[in-house]
C-alpha atoms as a PDB file:
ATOM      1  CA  UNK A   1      58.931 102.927 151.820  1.00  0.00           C
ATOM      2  CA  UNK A   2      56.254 102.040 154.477  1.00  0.00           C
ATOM      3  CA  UNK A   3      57.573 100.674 157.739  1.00  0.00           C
ATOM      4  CA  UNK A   4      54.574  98.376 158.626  1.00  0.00           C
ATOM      5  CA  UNK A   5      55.370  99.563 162.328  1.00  0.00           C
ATOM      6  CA  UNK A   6      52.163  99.968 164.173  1.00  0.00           C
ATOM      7  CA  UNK A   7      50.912  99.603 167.751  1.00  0.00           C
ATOM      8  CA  UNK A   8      47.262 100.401 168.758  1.00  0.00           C
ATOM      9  CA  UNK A   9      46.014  99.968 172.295  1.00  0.00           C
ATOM     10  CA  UNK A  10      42.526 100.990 173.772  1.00  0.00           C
ATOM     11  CA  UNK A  11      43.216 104.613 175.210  1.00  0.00           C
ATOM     12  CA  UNK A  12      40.845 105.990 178.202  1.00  0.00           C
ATOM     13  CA  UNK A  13      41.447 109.686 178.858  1.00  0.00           C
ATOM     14  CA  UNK A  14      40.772 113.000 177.008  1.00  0.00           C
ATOM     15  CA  UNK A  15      41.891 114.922 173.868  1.00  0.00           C
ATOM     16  CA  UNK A  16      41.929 118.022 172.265  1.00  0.00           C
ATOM     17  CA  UNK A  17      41.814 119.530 169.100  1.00  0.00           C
ATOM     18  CA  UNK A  18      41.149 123.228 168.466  1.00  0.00           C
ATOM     19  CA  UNK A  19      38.901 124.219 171.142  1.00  0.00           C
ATOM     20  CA  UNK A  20      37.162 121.289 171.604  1.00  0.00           C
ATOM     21  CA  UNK A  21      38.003 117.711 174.371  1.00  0.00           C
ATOM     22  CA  UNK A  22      36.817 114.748 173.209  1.00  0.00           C
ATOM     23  CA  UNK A  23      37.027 111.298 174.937  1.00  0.00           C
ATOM     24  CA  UNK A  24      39.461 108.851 173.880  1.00  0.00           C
ATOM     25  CA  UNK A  25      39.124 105.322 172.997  1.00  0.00           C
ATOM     26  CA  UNK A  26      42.253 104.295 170.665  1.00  0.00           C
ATOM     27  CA  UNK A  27      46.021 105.529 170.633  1.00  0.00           C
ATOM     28  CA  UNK A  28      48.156 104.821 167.577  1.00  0.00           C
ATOM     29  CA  UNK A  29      51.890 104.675 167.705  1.00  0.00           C
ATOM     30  CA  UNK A  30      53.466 104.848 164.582  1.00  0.00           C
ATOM     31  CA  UNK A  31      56.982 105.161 162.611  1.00  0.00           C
ATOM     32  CA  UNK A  32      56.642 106.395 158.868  1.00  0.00           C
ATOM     33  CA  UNK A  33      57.037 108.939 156.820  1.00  0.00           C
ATOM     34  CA  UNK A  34      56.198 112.676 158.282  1.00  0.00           C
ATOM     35  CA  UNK A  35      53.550 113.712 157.151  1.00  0.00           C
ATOM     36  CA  UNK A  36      53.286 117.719 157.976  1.00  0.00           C
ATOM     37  CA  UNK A  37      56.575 117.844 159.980  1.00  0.00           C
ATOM     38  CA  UNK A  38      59.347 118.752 157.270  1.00  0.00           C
ATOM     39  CA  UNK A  39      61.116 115.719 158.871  1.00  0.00           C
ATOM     40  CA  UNK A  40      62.204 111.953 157.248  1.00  0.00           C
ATOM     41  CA  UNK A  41      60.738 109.055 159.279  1.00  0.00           C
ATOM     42  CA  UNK A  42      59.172 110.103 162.746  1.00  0.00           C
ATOM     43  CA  UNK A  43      56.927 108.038 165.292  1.00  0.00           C
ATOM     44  CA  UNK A  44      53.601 109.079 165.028  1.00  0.00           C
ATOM     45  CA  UNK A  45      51.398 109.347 167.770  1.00  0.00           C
ATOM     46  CA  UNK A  46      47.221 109.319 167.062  1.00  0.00           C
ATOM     47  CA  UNK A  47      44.783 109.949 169.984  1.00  0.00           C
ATOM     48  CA  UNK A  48      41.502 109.417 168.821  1.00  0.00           C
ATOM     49  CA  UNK A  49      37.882 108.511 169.072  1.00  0.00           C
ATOM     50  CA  UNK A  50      36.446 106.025 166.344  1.00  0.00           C
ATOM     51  CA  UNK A  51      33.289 106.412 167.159  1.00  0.00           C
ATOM     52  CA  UNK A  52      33.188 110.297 166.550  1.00  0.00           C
ATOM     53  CA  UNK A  53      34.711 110.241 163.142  1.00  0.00           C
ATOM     54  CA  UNK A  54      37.843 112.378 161.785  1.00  0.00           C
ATOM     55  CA  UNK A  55      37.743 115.046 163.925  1.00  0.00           C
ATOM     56  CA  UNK A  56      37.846 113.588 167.026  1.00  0.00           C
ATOM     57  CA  UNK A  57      41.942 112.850 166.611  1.00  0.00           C
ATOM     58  CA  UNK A  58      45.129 114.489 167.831  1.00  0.00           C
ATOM     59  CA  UNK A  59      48.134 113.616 166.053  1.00  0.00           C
ATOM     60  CA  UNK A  60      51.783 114.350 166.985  1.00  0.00           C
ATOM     61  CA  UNK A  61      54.839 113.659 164.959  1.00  0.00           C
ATOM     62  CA  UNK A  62      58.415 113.494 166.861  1.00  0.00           C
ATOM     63  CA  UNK A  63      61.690 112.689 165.699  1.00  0.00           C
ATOM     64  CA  UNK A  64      63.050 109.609 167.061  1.00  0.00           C
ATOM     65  CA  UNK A  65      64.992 111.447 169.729  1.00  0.00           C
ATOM     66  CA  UNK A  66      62.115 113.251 170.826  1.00  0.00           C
ATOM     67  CA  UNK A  67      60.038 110.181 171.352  1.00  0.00           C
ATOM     68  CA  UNK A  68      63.091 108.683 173.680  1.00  0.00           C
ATOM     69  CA  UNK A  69      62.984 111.427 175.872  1.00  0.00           C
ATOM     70  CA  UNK A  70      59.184 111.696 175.774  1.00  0.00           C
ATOM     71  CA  UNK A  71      59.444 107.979 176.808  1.00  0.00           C
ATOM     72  CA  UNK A  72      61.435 108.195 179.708  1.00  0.00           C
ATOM     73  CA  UNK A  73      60.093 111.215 181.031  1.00  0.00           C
ATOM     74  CA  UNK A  74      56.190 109.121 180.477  1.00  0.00           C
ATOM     75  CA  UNK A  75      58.572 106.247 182.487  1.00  0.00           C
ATOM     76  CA  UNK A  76      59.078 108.528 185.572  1.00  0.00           C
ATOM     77  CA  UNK A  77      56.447 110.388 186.192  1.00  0.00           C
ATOM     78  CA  UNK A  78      54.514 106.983 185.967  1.00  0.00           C
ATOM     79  CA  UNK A  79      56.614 105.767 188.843  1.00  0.00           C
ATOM     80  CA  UNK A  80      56.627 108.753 190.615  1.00  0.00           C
ATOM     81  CA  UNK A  81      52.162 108.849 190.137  1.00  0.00           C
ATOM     82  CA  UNK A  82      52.269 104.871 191.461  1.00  0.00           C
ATOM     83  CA  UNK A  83      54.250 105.676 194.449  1.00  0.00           C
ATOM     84  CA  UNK A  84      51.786 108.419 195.476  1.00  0.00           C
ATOM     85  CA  UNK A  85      49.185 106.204 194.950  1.00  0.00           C
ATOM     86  CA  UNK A  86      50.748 103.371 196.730  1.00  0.00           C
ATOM     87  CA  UNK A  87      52.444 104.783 199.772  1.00  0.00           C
ATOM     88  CA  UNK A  88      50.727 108.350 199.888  1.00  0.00           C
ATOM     89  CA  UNK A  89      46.891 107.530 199.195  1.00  0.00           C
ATOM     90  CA  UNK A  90      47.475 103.876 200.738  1.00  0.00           C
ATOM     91  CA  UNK A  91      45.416 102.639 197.371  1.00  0.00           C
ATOM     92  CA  UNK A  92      47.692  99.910 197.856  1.00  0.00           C
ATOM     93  CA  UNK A  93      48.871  99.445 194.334  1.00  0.00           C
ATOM     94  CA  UNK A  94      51.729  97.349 193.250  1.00  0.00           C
ATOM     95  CA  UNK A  95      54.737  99.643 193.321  1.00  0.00           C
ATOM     96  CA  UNK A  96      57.236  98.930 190.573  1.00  0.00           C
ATOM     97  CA  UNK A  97      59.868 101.704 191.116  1.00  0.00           C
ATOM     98  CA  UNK A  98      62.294 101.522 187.991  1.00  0.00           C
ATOM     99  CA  UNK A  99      64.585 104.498 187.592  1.00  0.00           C
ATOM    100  CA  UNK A 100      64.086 105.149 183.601  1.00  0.00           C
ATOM    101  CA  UNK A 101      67.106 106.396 181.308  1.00  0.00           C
ATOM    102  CA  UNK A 102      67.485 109.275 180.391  1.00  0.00           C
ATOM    103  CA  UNK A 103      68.209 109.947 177.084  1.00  0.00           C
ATOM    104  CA  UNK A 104      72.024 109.868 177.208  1.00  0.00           C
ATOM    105  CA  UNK A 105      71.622 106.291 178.782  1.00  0.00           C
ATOM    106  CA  UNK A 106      69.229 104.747 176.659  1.00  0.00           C
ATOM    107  CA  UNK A 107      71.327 106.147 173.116  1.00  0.00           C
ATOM    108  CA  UNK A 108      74.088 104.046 174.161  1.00  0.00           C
ATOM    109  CA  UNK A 109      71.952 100.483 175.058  1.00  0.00           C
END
């Protein structure tokens, strides 16, 4: 059974598949069916390029544990990068310190 759950925003960064980086311009988030993990239902996260056709994607498939903890780590070290630029650099950037669950936390909310 398809989920229907899908998120795409516009990504800016760099990829890589094989031994080649290619620019970014969409990331996917996804729960379905695995695909190539020998798992059930999984988010699904695409990093890709639209304009450069199929090979310019990275995909990554994690249980929904793993995407919790990816999550809150993604939450801190966010935090921890707009401190540095707020009070360290002095760029002045809204600081929004939020201490993110961990995993034990958030399994219980």
């Amino acid at each position: 059974m398809c989920t229907s759950i899908v998120e795409i925003v516009g990504a800016e960064g760099m990829a890589k598949r094989g031994q080649a980086w290619f620019p970014l311009s969409t990331a996917v988030v996804a729960y379905d069916h695995a695909r190539h993990a020998p798992l059930g239902d999984v988010i699904t996260l695409d990093f890709l390029n639209t304009g450069l056709g199929p090979e310019a994607r990275a995909g990554v498939e994690l249980t929904l544990d793993s995407a919790r903890e990816l999550r809150a780590a993604l939450e801190r070290a966010i935090a921890a990068a707009e401190f540095e630029e707020a009070e360290v650099r002095g760029k002045r950037a809204p600081l929004r310190l939020t201490r993110a669950p961990s995993f034990a936390e958030s399994a219980t909310v």
